[in-house]
N, C-alpha and C. Protein backbone atom coordinates (compact mmCIF):
# COMPACT_ATOMS: atom_id res chain seq x y z
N UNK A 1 2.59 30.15 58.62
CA UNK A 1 1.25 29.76 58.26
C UNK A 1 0.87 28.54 59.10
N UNK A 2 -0.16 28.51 60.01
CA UNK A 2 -0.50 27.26 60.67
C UNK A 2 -1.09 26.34 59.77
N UNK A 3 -0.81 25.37 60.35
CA UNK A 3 -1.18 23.71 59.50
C UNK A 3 -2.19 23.27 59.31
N UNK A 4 -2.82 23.09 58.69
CA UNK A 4 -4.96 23.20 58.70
C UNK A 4 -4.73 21.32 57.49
N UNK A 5 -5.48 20.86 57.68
CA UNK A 5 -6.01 20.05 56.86
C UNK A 5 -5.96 20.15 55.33
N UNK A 6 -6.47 20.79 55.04
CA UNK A 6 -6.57 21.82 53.53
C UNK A 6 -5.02 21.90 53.09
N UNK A 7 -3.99 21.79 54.02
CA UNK A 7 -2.71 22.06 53.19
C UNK A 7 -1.95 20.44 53.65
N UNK A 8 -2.31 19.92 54.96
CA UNK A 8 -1.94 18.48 54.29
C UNK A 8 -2.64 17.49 52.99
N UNK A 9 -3.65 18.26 52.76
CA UNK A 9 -4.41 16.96 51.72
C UNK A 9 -3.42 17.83 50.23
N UNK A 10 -3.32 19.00 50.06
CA UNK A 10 -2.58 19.76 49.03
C UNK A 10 -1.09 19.24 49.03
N UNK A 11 -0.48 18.60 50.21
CA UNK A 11 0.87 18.47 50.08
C UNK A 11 1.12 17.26 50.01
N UNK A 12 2.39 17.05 49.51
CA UNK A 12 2.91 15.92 49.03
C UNK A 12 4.22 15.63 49.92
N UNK A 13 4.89 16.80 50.47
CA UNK A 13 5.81 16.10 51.48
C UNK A 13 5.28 17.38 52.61
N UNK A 14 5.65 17.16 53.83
CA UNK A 14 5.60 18.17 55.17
C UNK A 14 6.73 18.20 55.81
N UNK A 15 7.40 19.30 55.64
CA UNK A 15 8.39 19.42 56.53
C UNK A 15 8.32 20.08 57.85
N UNK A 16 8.88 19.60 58.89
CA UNK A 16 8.79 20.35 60.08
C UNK A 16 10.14 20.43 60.60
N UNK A 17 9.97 21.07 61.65
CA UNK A 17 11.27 21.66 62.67
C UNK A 17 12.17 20.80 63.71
N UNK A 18 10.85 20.27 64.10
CA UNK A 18 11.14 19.16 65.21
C UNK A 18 10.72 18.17 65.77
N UNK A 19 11.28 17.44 65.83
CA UNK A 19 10.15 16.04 66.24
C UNK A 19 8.98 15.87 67.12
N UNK A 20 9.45 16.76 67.40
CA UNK A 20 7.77 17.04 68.92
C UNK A 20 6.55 17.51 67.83
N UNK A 21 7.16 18.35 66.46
CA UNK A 21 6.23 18.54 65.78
C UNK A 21 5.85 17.27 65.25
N UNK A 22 6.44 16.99 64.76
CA UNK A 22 6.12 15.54 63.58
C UNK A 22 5.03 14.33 64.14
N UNK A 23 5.85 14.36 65.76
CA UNK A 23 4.44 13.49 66.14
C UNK A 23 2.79 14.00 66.83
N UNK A 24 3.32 15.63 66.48
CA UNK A 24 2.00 16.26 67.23
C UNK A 24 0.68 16.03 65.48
N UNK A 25 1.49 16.43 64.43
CA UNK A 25 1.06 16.38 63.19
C UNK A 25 0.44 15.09 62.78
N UNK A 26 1.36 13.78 63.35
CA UNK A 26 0.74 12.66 62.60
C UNK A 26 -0.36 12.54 63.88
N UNK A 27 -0.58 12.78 65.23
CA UNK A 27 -1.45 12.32 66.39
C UNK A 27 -2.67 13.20 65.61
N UNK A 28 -2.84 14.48 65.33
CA UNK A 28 -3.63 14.99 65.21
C UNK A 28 -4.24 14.66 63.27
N UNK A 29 -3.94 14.33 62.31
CA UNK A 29 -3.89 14.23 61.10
C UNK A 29 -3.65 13.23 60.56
N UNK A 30 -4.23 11.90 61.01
CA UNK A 30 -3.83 10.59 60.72
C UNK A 30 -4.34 9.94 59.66
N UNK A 31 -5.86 10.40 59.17
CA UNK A 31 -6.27 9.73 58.11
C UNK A 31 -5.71 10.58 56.95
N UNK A 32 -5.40 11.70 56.83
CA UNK A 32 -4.73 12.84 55.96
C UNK A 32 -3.33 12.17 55.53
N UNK A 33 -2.55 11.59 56.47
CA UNK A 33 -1.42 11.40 55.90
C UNK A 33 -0.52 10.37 55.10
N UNK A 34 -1.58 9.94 54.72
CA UNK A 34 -1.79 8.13 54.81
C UNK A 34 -0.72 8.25 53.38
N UNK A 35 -0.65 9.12 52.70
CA UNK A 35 0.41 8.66 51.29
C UNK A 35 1.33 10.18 51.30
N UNK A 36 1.16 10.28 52.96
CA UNK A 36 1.96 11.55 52.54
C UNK A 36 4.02 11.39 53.35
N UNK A 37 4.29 11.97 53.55
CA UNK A 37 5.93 11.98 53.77
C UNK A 37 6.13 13.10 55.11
N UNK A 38 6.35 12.61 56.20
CA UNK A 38 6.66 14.03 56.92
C UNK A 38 8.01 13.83 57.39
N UNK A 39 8.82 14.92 57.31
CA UNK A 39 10.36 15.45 57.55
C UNK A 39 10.47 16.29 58.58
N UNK A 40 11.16 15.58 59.72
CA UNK A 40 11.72 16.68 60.44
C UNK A 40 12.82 17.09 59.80
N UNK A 41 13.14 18.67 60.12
CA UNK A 41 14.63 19.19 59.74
C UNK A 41 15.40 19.23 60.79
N UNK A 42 15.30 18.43 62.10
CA UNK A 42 16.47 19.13 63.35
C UNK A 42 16.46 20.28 63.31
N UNK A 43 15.81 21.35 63.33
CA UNK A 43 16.15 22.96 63.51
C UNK A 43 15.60 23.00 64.74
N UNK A 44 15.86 23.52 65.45
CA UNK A 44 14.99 24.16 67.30
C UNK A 44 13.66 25.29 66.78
N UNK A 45 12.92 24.90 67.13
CA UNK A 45 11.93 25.97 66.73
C UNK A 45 11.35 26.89 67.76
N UNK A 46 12.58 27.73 68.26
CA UNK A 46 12.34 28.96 69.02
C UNK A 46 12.61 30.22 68.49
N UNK A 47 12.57 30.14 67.24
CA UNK A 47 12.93 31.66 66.33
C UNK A 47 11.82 31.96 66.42
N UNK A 48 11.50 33.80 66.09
CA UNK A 48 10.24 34.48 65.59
C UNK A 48 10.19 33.85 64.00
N UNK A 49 8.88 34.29 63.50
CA UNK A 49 8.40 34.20 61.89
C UNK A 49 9.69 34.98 61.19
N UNK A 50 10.35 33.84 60.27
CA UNK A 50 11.41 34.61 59.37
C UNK A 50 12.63 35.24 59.84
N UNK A 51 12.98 34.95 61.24
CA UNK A 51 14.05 35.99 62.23
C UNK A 51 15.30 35.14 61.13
N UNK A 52 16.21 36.21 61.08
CA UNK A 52 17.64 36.33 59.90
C UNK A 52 18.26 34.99 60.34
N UNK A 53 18.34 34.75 61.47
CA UNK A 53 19.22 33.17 61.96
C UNK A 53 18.77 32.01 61.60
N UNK A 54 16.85 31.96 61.60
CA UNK A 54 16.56 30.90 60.64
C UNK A 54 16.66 30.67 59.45
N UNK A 55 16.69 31.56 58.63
CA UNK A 55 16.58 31.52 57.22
C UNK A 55 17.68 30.44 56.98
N UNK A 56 19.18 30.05 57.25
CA UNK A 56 20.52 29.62 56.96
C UNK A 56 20.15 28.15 56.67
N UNK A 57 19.78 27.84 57.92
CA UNK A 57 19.49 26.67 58.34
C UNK A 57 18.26 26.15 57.36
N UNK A 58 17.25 26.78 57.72
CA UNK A 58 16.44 26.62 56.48
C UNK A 58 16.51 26.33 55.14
N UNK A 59 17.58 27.15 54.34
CA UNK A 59 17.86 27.30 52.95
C UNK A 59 18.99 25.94 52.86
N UNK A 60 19.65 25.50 54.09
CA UNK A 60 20.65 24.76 53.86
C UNK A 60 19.90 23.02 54.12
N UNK A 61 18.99 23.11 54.71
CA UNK A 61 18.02 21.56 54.69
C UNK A 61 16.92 21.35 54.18
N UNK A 62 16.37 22.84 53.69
CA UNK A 62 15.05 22.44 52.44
C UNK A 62 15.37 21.70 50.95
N UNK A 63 16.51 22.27 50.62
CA UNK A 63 16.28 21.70 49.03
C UNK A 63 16.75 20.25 49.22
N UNK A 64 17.27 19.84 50.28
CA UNK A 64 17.12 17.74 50.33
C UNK A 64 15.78 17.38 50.39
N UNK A 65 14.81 17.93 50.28
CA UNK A 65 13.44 17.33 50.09
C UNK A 65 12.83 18.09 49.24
N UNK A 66 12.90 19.44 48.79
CA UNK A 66 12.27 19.51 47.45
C UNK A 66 13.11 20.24 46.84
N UNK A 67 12.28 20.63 45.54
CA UNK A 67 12.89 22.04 44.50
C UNK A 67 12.41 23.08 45.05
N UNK A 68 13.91 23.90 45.28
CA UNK A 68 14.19 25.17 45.50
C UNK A 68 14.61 26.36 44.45
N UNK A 69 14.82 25.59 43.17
CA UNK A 69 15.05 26.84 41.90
C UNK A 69 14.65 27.83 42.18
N UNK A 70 15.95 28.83 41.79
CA UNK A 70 15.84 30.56 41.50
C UNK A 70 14.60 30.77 42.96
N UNK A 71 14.81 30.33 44.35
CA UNK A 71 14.24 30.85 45.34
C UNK A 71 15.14 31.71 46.33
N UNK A 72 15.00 32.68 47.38
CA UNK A 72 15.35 33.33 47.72
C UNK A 72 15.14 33.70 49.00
N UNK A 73 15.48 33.91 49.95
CA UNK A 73 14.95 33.87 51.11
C UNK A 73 13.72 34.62 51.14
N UNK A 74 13.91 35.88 50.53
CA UNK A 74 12.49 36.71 50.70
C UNK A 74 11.29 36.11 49.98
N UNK A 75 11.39 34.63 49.54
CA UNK A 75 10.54 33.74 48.98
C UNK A 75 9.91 32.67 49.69
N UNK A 76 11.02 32.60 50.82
CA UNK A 76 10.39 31.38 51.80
C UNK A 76 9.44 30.96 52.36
């Protein structure tokens, strides 16, 4: 899902992939983020949408920043 405005003012933390993201997010979204939290995860972000190799990595550095209860990959 691309990153629109509408889902930083809805969110409370942002996680991203990589730091090239994190500072493309705060350059472009600066008055938006002002009480918000952004996380890189170190993951490389050259996978397709959902490809089986990301999911691991994913499931293994999301729940240090939020709740993941009874989620599932086919939930991600």
């Amino acid at each position: 899902m691309p990153l629109s405005g509408d889902l930083i003012a809805w969110a409370v933390i942002i996680l991203v992939m990589e730091v090239r993201q994190k500072n493309k997010v705060s350059k472009k979204y600066p008055s938006l983020l002002k009480d918000k939290r952004i996380v890189y995860l170190d993951i490389l972000d050259h996978y397709g949408y959902m490809q089986p190799v990301l999911i691991e990595p994913l499931e293994l550095s999301v729940p240090r920043y939020i709740r993941t209860t009874n989620y599932h990959h086919d939930h991600f």
